[in-house]
N, C-alpha and C. Protein backbone atom coordinates (compact mmCIF):
# COMPACT_ATOMS: atom_id res chain seq x y z
N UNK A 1 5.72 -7.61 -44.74
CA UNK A 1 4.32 -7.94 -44.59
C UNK A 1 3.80 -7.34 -43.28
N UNK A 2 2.61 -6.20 -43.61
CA UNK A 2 2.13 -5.88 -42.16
C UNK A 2 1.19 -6.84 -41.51
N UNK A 3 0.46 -6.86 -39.99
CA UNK A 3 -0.40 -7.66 -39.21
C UNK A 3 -1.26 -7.11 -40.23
N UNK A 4 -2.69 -7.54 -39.96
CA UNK A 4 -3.94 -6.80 -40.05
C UNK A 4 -4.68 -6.30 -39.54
N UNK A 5 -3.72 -5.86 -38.09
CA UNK A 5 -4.06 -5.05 -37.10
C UNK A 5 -3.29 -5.02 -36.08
N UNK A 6 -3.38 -4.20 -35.16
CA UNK A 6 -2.35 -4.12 -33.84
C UNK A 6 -3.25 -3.63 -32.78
N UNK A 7 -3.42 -4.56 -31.77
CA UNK A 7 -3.64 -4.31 -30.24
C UNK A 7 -2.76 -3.41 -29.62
N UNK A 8 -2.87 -2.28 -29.01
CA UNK A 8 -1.58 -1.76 -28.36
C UNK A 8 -2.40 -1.16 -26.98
N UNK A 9 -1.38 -1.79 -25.65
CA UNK A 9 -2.19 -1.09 -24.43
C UNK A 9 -1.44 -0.02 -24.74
N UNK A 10 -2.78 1.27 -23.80
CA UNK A 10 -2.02 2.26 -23.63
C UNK A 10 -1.30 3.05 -22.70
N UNK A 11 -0.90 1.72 -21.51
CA UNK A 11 0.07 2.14 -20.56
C UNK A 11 1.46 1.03 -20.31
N UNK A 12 1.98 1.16 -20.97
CA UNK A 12 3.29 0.09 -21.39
C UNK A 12 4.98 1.11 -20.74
N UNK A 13 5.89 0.41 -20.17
CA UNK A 13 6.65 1.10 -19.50
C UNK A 13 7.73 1.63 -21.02
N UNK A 14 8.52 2.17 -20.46
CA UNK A 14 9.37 2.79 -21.14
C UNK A 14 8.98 3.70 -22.21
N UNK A 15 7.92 3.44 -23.09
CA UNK A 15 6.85 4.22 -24.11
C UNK A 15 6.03 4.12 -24.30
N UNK A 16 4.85 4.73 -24.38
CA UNK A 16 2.93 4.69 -23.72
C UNK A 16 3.11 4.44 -25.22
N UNK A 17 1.85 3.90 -25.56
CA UNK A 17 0.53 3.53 -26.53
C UNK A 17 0.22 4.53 -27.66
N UNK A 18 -0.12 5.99 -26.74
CA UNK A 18 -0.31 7.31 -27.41
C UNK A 18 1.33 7.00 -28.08
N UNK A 19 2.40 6.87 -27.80
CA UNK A 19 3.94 7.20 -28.34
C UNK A 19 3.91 6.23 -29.67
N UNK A 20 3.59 5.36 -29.17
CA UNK A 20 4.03 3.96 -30.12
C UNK A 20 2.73 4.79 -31.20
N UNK A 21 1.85 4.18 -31.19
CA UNK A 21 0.46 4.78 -32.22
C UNK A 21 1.59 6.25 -32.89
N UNK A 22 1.59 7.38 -31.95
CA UNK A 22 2.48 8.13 -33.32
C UNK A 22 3.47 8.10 -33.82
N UNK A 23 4.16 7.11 -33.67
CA UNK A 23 5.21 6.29 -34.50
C UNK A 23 4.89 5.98 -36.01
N UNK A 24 3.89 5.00 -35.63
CA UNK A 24 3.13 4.01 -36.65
C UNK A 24 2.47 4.60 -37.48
N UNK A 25 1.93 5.89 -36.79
CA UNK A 25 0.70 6.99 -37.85
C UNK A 25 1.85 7.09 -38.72
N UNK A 26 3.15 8.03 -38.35
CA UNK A 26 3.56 8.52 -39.63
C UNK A 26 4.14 7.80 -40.64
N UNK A 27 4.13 6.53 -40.16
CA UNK A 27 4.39 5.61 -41.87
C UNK A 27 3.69 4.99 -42.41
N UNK A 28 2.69 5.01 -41.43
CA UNK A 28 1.22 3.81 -42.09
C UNK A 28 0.27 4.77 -41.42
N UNK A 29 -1.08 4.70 -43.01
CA UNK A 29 -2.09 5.28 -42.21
C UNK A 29 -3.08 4.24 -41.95
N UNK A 30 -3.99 4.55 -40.64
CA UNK A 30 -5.41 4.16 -40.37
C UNK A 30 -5.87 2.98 -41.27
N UNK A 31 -6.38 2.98 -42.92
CA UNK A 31 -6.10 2.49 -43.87
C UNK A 31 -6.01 0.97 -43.67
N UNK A 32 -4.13 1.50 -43.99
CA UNK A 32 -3.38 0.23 -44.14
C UNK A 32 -3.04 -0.73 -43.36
N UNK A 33 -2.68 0.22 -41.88
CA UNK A 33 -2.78 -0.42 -40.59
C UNK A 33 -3.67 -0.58 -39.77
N UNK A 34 -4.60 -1.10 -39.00
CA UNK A 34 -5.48 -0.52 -38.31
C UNK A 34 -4.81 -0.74 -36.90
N UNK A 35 -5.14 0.37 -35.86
CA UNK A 35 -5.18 -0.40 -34.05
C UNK A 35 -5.95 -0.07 -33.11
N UNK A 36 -6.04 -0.92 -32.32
CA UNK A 36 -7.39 -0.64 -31.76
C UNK A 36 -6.50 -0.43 -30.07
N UNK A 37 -6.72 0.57 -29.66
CA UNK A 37 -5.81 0.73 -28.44
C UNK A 37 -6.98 0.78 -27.10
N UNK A 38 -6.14 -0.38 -26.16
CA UNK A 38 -6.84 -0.61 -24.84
C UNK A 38 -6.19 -0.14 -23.51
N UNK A 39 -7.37 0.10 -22.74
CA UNK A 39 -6.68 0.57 -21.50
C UNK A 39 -7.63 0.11 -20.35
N UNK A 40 -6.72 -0.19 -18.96
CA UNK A 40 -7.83 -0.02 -18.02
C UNK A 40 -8.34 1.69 -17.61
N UNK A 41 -7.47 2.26 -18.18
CA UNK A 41 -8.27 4.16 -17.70
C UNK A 41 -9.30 4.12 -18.26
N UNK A 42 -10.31 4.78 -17.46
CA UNK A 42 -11.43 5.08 -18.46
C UNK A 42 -12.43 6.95 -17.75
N UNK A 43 -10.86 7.44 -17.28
CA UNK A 43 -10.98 8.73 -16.85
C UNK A 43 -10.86 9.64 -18.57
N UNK A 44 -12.03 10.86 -19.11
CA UNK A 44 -11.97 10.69 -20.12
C UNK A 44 -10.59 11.69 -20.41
N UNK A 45 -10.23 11.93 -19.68
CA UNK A 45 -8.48 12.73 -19.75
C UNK A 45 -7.69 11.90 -20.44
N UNK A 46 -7.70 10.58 -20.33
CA UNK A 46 -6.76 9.76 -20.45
C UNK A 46 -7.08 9.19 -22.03
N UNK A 47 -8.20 9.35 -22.43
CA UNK A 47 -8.75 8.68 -23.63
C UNK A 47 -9.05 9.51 -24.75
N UNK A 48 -8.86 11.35 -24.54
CA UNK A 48 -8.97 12.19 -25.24
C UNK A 48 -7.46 12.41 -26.18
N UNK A 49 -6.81 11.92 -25.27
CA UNK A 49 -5.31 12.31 -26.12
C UNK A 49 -5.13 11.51 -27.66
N UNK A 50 -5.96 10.41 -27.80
CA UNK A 50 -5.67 9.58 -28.93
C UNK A 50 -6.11 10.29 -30.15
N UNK A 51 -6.57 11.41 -29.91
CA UNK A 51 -7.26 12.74 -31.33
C UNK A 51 -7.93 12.12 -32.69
N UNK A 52 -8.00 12.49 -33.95
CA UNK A 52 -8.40 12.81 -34.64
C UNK A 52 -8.84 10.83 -35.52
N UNK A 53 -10.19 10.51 -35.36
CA UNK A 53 -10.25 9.32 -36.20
C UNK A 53 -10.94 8.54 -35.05
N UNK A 54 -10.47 8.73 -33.66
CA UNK A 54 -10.66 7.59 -32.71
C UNK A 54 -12.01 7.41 -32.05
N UNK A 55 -11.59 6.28 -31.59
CA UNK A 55 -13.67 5.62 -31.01
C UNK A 55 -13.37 5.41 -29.76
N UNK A 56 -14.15 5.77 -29.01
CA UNK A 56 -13.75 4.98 -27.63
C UNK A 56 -15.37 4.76 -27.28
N UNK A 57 -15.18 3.33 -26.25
CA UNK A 57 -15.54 2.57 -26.18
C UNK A 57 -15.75 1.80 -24.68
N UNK A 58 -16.28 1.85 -23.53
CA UNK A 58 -16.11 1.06 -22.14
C UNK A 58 -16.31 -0.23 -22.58
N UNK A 59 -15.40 -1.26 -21.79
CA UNK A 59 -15.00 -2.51 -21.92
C UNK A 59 -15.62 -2.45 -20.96
């Protein structure tokens, strides 16, 4: 049974956010999974890497 969504920050030690998210893309899409990924960066370097589908958003 999947969530019906996943929070994921995107600065977590050992494996970033961007890592985990392309994990998850290639067995579940967008779709089925959804996640909504947070960060305190809001340099847009840091928020461009999440590519193709994504929203960003200032908190």
């Amino acid at each position: 049974m999947l969530p019906d969504l996943i929070l994921l920050d995107v600065m977590m030690p050992g494996m970033s956010g961007y890592e985990v998210c392309t994990q998850l893309r290639k067995k579940y899409s967008s779709a089925l999974l959804p996640i909504i990924m947070v960060s305190a960066c809001c340099a847009e370097k840091d928020v461009v890497q999440v590519g193709v589908g994504a929203h960003t958003m200032p908190l």
